[in-house]
PDB file of N, CA and C in Angstrom:
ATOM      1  N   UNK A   1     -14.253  -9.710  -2.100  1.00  0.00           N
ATOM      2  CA  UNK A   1     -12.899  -9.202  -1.949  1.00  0.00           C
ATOM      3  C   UNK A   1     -12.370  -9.474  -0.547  1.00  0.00           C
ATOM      4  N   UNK A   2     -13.670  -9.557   0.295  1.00  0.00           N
ATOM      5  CA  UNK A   2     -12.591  -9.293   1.749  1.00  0.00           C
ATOM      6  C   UNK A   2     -12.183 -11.105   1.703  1.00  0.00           C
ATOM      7  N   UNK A   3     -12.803 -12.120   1.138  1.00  0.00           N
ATOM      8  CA  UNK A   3     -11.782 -13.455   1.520  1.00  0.00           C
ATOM      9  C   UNK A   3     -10.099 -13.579   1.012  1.00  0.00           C
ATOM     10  N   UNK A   4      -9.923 -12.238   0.527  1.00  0.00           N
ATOM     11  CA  UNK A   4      -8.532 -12.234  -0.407  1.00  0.00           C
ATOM     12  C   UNK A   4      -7.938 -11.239   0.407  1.00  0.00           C
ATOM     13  N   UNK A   5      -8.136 -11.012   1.780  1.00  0.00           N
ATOM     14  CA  UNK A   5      -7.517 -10.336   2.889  1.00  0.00           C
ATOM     15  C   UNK A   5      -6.203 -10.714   2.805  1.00  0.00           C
ATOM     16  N   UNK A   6      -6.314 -12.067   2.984  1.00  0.00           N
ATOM     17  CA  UNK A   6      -5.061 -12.350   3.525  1.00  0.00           C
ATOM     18  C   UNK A   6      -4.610 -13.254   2.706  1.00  0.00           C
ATOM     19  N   UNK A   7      -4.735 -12.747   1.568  1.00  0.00           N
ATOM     20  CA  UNK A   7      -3.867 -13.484   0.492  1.00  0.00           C
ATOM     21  C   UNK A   7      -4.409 -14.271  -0.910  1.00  0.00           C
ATOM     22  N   UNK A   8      -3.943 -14.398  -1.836  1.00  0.00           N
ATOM     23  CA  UNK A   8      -4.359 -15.429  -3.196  1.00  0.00           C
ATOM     24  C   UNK A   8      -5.149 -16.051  -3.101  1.00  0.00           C
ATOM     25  N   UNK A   9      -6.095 -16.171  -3.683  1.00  0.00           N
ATOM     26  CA  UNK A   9      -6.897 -17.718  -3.695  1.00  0.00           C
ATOM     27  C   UNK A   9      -7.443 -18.302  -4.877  1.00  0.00           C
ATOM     28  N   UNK A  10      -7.542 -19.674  -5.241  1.00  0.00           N
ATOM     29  CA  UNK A  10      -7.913 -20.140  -6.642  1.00  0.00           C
ATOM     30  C   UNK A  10      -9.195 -19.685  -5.875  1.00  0.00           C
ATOM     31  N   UNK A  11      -9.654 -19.946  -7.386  1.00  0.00           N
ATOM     32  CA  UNK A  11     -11.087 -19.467  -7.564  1.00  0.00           C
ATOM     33  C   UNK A  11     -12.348 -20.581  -7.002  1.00  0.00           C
ATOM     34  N   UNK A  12     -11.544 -22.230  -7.016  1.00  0.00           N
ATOM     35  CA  UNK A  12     -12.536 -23.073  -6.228  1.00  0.00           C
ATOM     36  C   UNK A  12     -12.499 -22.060  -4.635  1.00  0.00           C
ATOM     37  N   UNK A  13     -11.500 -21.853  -3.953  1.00  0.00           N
ATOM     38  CA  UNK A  13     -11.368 -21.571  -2.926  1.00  0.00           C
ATOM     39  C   UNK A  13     -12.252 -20.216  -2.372  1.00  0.00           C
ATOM     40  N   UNK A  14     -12.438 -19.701  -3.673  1.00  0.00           N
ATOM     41  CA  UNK A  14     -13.499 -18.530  -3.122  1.00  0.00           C
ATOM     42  C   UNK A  14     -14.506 -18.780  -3.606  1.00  0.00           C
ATOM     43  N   UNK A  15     -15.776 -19.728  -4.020  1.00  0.00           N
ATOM     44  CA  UNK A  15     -16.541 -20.599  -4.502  1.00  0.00           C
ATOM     45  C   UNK A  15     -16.551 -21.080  -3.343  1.00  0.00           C
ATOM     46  N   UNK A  16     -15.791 -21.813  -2.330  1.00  0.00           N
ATOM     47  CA  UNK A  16     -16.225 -22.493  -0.967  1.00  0.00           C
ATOM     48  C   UNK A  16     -16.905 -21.609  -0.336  1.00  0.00           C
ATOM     49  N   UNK A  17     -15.728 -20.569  -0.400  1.00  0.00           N
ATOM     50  CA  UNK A  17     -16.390 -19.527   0.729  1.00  0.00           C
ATOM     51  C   UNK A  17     -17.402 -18.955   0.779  1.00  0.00           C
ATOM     52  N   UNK A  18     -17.981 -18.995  -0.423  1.00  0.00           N
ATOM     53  CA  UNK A  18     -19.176 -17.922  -0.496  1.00  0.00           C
ATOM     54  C   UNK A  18     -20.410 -19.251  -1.355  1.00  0.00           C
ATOM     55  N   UNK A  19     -20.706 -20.209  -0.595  1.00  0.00           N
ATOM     56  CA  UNK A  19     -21.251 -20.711  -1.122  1.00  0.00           C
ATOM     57  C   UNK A  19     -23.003 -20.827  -1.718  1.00  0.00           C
ATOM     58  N   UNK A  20     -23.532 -19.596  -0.783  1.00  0.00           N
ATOM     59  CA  UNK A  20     -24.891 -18.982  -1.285  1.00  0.00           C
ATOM     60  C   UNK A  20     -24.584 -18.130  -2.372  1.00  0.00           C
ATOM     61  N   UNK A  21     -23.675 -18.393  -2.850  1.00  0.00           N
ATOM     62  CA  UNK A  21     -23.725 -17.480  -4.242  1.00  0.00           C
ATOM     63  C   UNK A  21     -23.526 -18.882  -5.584  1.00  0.00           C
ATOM     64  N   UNK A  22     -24.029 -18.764  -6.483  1.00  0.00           N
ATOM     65  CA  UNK A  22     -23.934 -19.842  -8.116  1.00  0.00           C
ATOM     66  C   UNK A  22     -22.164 -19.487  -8.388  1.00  0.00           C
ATOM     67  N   UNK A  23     -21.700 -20.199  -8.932  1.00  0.00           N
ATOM     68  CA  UNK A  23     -20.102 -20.487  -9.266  1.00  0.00           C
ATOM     69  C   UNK A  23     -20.054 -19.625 -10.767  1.00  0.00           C
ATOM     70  N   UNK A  24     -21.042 -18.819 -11.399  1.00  0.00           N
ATOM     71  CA  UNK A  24     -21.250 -18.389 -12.494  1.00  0.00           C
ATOM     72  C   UNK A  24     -21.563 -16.921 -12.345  1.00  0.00           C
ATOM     73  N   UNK A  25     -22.420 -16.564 -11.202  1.00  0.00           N
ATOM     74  CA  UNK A  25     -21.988 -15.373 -10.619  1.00  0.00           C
ATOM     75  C   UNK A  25     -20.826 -14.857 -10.382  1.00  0.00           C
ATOM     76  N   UNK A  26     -20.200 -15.996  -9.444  1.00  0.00           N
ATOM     77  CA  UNK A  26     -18.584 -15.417  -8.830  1.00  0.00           C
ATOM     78  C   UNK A  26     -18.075 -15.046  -9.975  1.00  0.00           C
ATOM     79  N   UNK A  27     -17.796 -15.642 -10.852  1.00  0.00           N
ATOM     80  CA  UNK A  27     -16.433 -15.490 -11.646  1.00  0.00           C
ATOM     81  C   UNK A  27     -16.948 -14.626 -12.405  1.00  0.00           C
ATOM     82  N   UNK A  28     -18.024 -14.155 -12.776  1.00  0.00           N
ATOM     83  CA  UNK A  28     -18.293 -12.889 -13.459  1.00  0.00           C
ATOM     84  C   UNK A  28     -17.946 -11.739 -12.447  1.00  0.00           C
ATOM     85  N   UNK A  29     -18.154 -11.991 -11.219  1.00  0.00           N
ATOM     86  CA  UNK A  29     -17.543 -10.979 -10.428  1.00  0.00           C
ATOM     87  C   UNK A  29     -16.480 -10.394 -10.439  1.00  0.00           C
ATOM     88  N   UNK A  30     -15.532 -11.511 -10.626  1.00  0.00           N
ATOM     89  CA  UNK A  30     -14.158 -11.843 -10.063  1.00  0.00           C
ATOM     90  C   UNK A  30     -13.846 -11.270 -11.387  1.00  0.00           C
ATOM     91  N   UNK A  31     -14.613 -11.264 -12.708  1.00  0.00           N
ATOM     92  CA  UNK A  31     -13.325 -11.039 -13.701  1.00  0.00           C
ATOM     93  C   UNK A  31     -14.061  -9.252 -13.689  1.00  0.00           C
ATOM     94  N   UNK A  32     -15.172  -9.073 -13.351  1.00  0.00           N
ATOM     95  CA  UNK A  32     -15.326  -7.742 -13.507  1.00  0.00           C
ATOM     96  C   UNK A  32     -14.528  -7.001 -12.579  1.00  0.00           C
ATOM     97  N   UNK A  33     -13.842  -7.483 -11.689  1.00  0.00           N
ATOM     98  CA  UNK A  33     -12.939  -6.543 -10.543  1.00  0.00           C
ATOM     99  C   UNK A  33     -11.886  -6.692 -11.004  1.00  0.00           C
ATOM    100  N   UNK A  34     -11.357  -7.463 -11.785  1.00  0.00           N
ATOM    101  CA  UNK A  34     -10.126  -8.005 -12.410  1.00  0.00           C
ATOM    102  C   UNK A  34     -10.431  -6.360 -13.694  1.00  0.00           C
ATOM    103  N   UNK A  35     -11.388  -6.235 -14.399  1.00  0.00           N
ATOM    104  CA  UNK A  35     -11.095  -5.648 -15.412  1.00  0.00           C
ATOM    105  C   UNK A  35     -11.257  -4.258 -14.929  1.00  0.00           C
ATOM    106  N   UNK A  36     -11.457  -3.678 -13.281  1.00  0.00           N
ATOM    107  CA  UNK A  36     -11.552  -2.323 -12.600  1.00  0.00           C
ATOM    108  C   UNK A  36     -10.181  -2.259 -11.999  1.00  0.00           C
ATOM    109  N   UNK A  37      -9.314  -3.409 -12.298  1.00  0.00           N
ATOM    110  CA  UNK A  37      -7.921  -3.377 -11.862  1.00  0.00           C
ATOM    111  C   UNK A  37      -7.860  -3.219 -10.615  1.00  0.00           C
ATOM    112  N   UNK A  38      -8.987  -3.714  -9.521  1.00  0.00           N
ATOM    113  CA  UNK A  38      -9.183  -4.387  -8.214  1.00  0.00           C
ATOM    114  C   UNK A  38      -8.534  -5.520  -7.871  1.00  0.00           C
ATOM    115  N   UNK A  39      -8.318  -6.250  -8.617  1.00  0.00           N
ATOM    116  CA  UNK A  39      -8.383  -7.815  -8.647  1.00  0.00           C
ATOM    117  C   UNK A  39      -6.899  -7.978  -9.726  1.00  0.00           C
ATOM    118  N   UNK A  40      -6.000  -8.854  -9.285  1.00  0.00           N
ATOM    119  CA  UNK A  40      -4.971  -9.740 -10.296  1.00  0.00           C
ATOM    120  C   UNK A  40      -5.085 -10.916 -10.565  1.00  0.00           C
ATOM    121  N   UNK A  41      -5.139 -11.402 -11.354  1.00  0.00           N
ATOM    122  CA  UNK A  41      -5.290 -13.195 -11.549  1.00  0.00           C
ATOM    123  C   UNK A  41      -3.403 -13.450 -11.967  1.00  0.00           C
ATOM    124  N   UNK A  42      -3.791 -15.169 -11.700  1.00  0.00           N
ATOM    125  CA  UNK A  42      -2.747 -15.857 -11.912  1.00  0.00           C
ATOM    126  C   UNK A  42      -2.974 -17.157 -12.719  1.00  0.00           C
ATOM    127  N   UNK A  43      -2.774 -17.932 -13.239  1.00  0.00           N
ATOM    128  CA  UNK A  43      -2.934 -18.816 -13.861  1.00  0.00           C
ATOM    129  C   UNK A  43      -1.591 -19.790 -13.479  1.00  0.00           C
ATOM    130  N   UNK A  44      -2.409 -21.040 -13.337  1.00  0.00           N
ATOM    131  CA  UNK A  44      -1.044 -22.014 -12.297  1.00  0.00           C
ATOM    132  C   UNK A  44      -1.985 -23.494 -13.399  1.00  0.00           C
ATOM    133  N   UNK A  45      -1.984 -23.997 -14.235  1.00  0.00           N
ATOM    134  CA  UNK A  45      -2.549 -25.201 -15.182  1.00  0.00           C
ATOM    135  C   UNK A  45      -4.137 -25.048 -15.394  1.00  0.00           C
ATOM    136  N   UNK A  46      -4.347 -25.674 -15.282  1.00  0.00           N
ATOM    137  CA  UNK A  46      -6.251 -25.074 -15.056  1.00  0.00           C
ATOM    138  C   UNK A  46      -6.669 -24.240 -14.198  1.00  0.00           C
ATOM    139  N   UNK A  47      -6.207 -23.775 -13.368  1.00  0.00           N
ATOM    140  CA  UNK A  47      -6.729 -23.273 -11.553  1.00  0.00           C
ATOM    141  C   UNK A  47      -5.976 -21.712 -12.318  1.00  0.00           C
ATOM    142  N   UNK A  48      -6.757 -20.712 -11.914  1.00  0.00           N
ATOM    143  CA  UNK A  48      -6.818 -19.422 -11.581  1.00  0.00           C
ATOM    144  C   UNK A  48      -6.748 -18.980 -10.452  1.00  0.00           C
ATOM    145  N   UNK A  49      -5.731 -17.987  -9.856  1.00  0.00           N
ATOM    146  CA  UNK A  49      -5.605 -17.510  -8.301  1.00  0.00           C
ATOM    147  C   UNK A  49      -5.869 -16.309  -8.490  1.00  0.00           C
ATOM    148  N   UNK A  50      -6.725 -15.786  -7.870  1.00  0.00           N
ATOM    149  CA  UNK A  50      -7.209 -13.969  -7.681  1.00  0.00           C
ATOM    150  C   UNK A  50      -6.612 -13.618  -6.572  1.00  0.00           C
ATOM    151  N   UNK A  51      -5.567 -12.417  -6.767  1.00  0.00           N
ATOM    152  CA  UNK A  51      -5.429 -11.552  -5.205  1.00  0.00           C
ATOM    153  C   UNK A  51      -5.658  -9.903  -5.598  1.00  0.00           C
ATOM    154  N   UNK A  52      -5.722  -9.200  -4.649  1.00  0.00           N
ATOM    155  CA  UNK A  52      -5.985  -7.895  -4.426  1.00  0.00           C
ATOM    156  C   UNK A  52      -4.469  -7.082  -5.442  1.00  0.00           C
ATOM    157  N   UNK A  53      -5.360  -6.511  -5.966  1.00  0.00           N
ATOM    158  CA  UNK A  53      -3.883  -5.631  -6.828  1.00  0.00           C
ATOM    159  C   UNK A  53      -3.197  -4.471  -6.259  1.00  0.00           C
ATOM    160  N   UNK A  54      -3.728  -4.297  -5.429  1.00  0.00           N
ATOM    161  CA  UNK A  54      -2.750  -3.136  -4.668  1.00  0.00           C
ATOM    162  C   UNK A  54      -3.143  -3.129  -2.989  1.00  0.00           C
ATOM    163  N   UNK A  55      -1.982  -2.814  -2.523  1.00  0.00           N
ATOM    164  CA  UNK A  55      -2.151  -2.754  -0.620  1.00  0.00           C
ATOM    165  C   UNK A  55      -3.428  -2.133  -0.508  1.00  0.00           C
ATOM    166  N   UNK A  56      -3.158  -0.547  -1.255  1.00  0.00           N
ATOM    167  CA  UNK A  56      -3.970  -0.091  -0.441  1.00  0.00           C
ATOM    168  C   UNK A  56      -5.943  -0.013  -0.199  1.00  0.00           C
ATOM    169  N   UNK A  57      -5.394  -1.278  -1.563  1.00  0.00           N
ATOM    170  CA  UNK A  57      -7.153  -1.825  -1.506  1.00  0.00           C
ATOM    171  C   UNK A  57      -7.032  -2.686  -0.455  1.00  0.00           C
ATOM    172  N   UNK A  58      -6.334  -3.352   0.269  1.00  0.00           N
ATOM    173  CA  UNK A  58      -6.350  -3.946   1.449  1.00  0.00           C
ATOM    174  C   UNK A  58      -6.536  -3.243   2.437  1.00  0.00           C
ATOM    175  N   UNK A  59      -5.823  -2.254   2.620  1.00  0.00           N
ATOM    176  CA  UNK A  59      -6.048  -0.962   3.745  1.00  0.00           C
ATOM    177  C   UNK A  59      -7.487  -0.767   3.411  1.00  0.00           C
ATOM    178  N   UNK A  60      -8.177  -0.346   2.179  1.00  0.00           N
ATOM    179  CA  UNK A  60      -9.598   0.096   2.119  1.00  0.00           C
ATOM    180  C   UNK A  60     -10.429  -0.651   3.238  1.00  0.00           C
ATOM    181  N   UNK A  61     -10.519  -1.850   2.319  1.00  0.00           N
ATOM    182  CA  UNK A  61     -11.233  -2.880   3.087  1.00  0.00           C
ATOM    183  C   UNK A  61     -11.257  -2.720   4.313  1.00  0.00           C
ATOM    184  N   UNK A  62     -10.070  -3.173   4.907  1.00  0.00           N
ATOM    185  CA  UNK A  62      -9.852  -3.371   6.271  1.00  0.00           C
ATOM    186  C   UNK A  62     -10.675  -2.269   7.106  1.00  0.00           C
ATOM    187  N   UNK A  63     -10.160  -0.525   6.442  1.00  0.00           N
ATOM    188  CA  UNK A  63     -11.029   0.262   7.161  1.00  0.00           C
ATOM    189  C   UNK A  63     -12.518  -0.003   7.347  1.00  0.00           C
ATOM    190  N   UNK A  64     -12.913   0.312   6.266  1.00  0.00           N
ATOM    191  CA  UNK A  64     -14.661  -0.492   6.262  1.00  0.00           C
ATOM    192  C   UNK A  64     -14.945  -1.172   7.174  1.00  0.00           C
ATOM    193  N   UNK A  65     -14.405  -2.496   7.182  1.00  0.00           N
ATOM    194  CA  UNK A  65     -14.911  -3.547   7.743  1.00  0.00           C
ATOM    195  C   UNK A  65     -14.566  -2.867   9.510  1.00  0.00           C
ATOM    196  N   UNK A  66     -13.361  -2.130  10.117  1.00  0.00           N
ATOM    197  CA  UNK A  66     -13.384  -1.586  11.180  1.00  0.00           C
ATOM    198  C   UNK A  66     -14.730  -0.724  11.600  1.00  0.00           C
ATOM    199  N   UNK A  67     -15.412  -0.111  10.645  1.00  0.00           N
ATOM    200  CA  UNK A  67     -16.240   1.296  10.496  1.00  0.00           C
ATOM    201  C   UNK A  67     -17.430   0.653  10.786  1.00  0.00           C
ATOM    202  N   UNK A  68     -18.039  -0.912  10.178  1.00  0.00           N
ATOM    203  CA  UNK A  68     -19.360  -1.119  10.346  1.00  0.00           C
ATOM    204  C   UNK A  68     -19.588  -1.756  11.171  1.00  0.00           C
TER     205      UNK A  68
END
């Protein structure tokens, strides 16, 4: 979640980022936060974009990541 800080990303794009993780993991991730209504998808032709569904899961984060 925290690479979607600062905004949308297809799903190759968070697959770069986290590349010690399998591409079959992620997206089971990605759709299980999607179905805790964490997560919004978008659909743009083949490519899927995930962003954060509400601010104040951005505010969450952000605190955390201040805290540790």
């Amino acid at each position: 979640m925290e690479c979607l800080l600062d905004g949308e990303k297809c799903v190759c794009e968070i697959i770069d980022k986290l590349k010690k993780y399998e591409q079959a993991h992620i997206s089971k991730s990605l759709i299980k936060l999607k179905e805790a209504g964490i997560l919004k998808d978008r659909k743009n032709g083949l490519n899927v974009y995930y962003s954060l569904s509400m601010e104040c899961i951005k505010n969450f984060i952000e605190c955390l990541n201040l805290n540790l």
